[in-house]
C-alpha atoms as a PDB file:
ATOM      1  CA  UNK A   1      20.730  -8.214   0.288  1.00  0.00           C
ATOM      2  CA  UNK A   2      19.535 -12.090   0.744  1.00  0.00           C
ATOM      3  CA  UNK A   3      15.884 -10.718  -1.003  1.00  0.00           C
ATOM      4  CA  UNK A   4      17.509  -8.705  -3.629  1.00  0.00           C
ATOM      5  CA  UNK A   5      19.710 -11.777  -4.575  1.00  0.00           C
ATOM      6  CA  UNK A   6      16.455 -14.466  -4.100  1.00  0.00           C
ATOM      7  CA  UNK A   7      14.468 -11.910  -6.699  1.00  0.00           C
ATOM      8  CA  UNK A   8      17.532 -11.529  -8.989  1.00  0.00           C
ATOM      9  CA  UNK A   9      18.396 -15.434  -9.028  1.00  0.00           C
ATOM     10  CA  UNK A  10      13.961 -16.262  -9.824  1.00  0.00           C
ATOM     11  CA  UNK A  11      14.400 -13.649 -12.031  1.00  0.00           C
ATOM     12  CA  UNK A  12      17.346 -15.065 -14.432  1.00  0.00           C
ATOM     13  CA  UNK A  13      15.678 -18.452 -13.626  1.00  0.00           C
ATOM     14  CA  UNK A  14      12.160 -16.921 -15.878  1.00  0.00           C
ATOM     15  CA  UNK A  15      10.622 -17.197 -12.735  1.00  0.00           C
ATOM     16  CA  UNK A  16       7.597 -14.068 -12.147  1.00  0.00           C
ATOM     17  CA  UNK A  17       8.533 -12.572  -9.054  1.00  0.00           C
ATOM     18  CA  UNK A  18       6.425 -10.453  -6.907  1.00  0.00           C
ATOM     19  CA  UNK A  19       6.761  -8.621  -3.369  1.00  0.00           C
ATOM     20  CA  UNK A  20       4.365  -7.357  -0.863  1.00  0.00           C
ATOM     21  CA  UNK A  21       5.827  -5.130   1.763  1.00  0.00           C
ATOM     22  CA  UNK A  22       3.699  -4.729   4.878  1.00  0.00           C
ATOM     23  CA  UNK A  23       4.255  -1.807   7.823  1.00  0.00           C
ATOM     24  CA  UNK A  24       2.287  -1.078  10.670  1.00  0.00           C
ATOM     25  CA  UNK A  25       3.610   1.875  12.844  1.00  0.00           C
ATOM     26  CA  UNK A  26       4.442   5.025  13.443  1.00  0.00           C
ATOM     27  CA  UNK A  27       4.776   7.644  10.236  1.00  0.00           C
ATOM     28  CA  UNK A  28       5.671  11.431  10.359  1.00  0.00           C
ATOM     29  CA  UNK A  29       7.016  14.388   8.291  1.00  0.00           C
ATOM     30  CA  UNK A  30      10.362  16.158   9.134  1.00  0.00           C
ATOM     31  CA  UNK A  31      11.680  18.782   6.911  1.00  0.00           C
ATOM     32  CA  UNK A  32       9.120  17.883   4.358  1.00  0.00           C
ATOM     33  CA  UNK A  33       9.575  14.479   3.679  1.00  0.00           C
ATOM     34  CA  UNK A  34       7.618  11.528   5.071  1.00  0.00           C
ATOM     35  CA  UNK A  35       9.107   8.840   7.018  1.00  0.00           C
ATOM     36  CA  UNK A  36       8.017   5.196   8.933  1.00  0.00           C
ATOM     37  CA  UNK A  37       9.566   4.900  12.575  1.00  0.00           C
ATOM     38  CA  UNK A  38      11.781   1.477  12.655  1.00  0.00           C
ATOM     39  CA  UNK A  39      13.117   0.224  15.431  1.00  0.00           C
ATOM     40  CA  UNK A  40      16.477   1.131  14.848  1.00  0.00           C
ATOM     41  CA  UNK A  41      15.907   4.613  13.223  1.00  0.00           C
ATOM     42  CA  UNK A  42      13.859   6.004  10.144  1.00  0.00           C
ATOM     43  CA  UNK A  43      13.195   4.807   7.310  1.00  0.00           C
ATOM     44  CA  UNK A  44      12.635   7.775   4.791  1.00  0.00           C
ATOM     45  CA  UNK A  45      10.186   7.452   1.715  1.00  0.00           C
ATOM     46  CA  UNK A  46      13.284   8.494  -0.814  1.00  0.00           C
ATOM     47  CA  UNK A  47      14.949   4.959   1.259  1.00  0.00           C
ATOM     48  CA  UNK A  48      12.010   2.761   0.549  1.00  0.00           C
ATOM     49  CA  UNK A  49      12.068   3.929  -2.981  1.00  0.00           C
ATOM     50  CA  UNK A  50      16.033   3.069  -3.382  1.00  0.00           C
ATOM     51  CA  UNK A  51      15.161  -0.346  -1.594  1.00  0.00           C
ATOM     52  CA  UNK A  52      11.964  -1.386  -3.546  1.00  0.00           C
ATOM     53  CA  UNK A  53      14.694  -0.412  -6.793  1.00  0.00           C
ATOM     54  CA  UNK A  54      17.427  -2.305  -5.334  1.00  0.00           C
ATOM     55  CA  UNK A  55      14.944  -5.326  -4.995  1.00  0.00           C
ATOM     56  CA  UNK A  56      13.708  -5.298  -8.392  1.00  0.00           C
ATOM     57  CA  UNK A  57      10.823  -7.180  -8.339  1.00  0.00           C
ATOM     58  CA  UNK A  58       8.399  -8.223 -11.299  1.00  0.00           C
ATOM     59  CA  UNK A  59       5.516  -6.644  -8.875  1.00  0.00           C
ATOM     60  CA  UNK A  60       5.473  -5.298  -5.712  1.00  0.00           C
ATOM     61  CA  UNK A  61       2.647  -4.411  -3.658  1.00  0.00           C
ATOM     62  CA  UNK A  62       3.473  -1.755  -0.722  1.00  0.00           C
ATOM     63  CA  UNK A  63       0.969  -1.430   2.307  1.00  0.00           C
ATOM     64  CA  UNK A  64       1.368   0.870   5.159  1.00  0.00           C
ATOM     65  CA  UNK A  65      -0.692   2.314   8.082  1.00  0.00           C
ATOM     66  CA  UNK A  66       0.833   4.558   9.565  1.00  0.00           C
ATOM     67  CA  UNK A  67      -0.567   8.506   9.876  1.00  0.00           C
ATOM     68  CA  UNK A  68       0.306  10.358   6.788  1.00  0.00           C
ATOM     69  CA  UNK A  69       1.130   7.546   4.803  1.00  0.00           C
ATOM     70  CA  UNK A  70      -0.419   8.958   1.633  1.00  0.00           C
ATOM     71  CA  UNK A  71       2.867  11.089   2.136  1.00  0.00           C
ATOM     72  CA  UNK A  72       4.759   8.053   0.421  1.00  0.00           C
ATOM     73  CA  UNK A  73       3.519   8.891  -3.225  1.00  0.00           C
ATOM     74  CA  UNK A  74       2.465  12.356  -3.054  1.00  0.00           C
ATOM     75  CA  UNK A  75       4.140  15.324  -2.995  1.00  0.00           C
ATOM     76  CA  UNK A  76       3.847  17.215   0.439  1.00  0.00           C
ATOM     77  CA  UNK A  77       0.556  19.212   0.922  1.00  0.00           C
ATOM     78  CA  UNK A  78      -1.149  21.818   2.887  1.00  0.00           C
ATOM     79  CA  UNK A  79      -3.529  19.530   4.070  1.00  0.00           C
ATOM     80  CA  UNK A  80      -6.804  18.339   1.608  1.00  0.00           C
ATOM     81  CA  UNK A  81     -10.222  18.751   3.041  1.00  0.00           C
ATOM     82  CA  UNK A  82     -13.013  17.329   1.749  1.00  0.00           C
ATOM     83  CA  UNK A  83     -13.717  14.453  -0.647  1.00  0.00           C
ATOM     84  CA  UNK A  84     -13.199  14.676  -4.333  1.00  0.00           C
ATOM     85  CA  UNK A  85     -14.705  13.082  -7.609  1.00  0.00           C
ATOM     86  CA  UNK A  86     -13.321   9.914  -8.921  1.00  0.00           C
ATOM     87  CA  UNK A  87     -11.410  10.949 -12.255  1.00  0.00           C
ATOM     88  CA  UNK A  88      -9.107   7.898 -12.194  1.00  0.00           C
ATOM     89  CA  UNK A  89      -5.879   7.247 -10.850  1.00  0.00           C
ATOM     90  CA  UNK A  90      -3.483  10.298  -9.960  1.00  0.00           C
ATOM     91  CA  UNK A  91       0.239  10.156 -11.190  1.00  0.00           C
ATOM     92  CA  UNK A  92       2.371   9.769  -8.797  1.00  0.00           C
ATOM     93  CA  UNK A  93       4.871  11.746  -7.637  1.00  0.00           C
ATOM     94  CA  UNK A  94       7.548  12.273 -10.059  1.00  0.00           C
ATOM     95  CA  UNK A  95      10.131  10.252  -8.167  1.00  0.00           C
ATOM     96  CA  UNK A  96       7.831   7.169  -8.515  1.00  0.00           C
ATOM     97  CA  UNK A  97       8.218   7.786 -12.450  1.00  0.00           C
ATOM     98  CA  UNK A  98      10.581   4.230 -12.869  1.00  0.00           C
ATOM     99  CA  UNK A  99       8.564   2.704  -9.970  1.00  0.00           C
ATOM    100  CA  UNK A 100       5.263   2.013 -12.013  1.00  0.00           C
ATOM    101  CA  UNK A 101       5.478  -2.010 -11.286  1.00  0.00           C
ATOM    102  CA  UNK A 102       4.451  -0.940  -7.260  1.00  0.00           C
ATOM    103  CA  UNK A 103       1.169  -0.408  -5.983  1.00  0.00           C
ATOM    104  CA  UNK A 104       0.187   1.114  -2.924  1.00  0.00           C
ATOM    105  CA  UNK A 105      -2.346   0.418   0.089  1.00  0.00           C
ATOM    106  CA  UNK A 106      -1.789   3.560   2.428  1.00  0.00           C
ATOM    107  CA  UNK A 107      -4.239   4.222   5.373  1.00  0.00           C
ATOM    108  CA  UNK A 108      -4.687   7.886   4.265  1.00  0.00           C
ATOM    109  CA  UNK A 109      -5.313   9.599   1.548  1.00  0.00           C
ATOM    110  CA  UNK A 110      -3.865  12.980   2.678  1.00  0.00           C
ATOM    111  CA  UNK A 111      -1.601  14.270   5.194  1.00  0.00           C
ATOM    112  CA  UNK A 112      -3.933  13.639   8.124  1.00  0.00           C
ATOM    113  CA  UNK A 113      -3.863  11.002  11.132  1.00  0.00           C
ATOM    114  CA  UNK A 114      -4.456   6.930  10.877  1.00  0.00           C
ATOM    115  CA  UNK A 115      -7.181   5.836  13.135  1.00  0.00           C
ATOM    116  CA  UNK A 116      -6.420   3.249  16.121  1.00  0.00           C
ATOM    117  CA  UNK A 117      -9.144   1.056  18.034  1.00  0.00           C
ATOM    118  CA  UNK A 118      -8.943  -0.058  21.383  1.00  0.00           C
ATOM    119  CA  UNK A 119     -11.318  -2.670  20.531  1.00  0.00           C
ATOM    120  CA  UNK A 120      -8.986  -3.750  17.553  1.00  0.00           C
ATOM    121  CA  UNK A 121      -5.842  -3.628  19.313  1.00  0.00           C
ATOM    122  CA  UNK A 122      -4.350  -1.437  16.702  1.00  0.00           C
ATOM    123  CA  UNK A 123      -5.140   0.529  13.518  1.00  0.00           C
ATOM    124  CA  UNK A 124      -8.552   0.074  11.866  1.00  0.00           C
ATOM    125  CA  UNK A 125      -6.887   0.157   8.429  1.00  0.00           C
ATOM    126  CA  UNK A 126      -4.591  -2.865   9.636  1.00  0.00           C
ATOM    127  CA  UNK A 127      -7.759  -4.499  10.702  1.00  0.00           C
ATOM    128  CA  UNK A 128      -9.873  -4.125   7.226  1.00  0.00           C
ATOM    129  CA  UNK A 129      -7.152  -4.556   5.446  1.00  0.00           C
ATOM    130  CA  UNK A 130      -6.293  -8.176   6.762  1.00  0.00           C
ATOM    131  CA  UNK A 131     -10.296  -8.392   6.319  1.00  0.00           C
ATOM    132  CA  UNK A 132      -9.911  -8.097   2.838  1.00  0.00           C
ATOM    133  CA  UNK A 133      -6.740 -10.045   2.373  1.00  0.00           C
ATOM    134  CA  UNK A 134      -8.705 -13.359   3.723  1.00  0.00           C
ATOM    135  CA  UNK A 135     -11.285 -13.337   1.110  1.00  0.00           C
ATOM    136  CA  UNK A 136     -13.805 -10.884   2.832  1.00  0.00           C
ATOM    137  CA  UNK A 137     -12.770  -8.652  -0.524  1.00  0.00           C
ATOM    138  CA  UNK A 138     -12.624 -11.014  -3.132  1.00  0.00           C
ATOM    139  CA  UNK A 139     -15.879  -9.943  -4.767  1.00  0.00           C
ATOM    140  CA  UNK A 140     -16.243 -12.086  -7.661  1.00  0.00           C
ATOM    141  CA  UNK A 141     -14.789 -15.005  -5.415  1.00  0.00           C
ATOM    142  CA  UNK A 142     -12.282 -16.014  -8.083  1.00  0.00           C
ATOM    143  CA  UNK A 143      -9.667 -16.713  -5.985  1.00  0.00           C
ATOM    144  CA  UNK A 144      -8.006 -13.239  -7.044  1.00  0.00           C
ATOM    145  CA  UNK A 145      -8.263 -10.051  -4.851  1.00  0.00           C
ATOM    146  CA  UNK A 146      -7.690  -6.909  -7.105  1.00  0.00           C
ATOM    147  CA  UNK A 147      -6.946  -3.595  -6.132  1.00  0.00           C
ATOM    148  CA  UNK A 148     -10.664  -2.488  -7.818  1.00  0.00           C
ATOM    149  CA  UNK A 149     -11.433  -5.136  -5.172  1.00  0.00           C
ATOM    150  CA  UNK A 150      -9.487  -3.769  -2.307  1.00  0.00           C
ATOM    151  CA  UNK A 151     -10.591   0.068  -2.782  1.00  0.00           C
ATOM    152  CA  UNK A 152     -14.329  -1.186  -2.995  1.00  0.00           C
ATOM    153  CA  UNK A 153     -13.764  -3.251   0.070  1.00  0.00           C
ATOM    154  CA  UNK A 154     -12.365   0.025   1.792  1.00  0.00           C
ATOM    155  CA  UNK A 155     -14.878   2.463   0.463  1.00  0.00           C
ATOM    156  CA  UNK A 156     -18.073  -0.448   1.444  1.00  0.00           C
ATOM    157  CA  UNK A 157     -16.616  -0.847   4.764  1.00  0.00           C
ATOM    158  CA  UNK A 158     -16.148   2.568   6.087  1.00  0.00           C
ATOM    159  CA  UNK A 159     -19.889   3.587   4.008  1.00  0.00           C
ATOM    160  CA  UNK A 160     -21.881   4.114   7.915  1.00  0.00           C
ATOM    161  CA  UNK A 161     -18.645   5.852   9.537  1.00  0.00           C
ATOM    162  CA  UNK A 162     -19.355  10.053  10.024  1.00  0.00           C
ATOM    163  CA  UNK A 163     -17.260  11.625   7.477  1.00  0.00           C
ATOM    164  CA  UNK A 164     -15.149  13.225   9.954  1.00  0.00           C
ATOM    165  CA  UNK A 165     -13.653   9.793  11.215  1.00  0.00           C
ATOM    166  CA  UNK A 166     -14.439   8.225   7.927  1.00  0.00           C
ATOM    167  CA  UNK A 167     -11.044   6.814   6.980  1.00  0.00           C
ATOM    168  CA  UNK A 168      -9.799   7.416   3.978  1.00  0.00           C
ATOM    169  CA  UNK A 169      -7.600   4.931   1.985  1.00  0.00           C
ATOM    170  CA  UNK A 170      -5.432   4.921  -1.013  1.00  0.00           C
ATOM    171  CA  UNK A 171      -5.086   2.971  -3.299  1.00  0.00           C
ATOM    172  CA  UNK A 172      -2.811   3.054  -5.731  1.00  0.00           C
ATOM    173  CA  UNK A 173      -2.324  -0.002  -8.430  1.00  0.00           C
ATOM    174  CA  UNK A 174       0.948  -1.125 -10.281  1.00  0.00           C
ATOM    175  CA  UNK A 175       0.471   0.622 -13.616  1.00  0.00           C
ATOM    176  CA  UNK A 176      -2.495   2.157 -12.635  1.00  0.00           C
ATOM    177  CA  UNK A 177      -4.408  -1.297 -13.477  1.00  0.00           C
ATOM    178  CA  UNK A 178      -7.060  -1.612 -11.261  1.00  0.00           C
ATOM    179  CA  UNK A 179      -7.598  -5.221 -11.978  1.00  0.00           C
ATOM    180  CA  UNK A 180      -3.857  -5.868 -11.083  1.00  0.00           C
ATOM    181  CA  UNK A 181      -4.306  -8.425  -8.437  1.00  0.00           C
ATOM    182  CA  UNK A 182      -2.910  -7.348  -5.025  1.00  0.00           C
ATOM    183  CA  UNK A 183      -2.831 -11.217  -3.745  1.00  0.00           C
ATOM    184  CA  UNK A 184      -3.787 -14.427  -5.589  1.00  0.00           C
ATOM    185  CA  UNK A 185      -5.211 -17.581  -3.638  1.00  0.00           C
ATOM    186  CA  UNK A 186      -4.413 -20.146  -6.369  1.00  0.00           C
ATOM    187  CA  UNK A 187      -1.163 -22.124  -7.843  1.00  0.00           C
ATOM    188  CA  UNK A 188       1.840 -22.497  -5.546  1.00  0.00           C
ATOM    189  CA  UNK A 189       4.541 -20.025  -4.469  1.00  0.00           C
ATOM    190  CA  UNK A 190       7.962 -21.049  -5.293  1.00  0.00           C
ATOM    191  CA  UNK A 191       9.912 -18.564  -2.248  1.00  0.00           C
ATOM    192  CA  UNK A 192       8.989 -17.764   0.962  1.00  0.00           C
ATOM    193  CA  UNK A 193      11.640 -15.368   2.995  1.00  0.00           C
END
């Protein structure tokens, strides 16, 4: 409720206003729908889509590693094998229609496990993704880190990994814009929560 009124209030103000979301944990699917393991319960995907429209914001950018996280924007399937040809962004699911200012970082692109590291401490996704969050993405080094950017960084770093532990991440920008930028190094940000 305190974030929903912050965005509204920058929001009447003419301020831009843009959220990133961030969850590392546990993510399963009961009765066909997908859900993240809080600490005080679930948190369904049809919940984080009445929360991200609750909160309204200009932009938000939703990142999640958690196994089956691709479960978030796509329909439930039977389980994809196999890579595909790039043909451009997929539409989302259906429910997502009135959601089209949220992108999506999710550790996997199909209904399949999220890989963990000893070494890392955690999930590998969690590791490249903060990786690519401190610059280690920004490709053109403009200060900018798109989600072209991002799902480059991804598909570069995981290039040497045998394809049957070769994550696989997707990435889905607001409005399907690839050059939407998923975090911005420049100018100052007027709230912090």
């Amino acid at each position: 409720e305190r974030l929903a009124g912050a965005i509204a209030a920058a929001k009447a103000a003419g301020q831009r206003t843009e959220l990133s979301v961030f969850y590392s944990g546990h993510g399963d699917v009961e009765n066909g729908e997908y859900f993240m393991l809080l600490e005080d319960g679930r948190l369904t995907r049809h919940e984080l889509y009445a929360l991200l429209r609750r909160l309204d914001a200009g932009t938000t950018h939703v990142m999640v590693d958690s196994c089956r996280s691709s479960l978030i924007v796509n329909a439930r399937s039977a389980g994809e094998r196999g890579r595909r040809p790039y043909v451009g962004p997929s539409p989302l699911d259906p429910q997502l229609a009135d959601l089209s200012n949220v992108g999506f970082v999710l550790s996997t692109s199909t209904a399949r496990a999220s890989h963990e590291w000893e070494r890392y401490r955690g999930g590998v996704f969690s590791h490249e993704l903060r990786s690519g969050l401190r610059g280690a993405a920004d490709a053109n080094l403009d200060s900018k880190l798109s989600y072209g950017e991002l799902a480059a960084f991804f598909e570069r770093a995981n290039a040497s990994v045998p394809n049957d532990f070769r994550p696989k991440v997707l990435v889905r920008p607001p409005h399907n814009d690839l050059q939407r930028s998923a975090l911005r190094w420049s100018g100052p940000a007027s709230l912090v929560l």
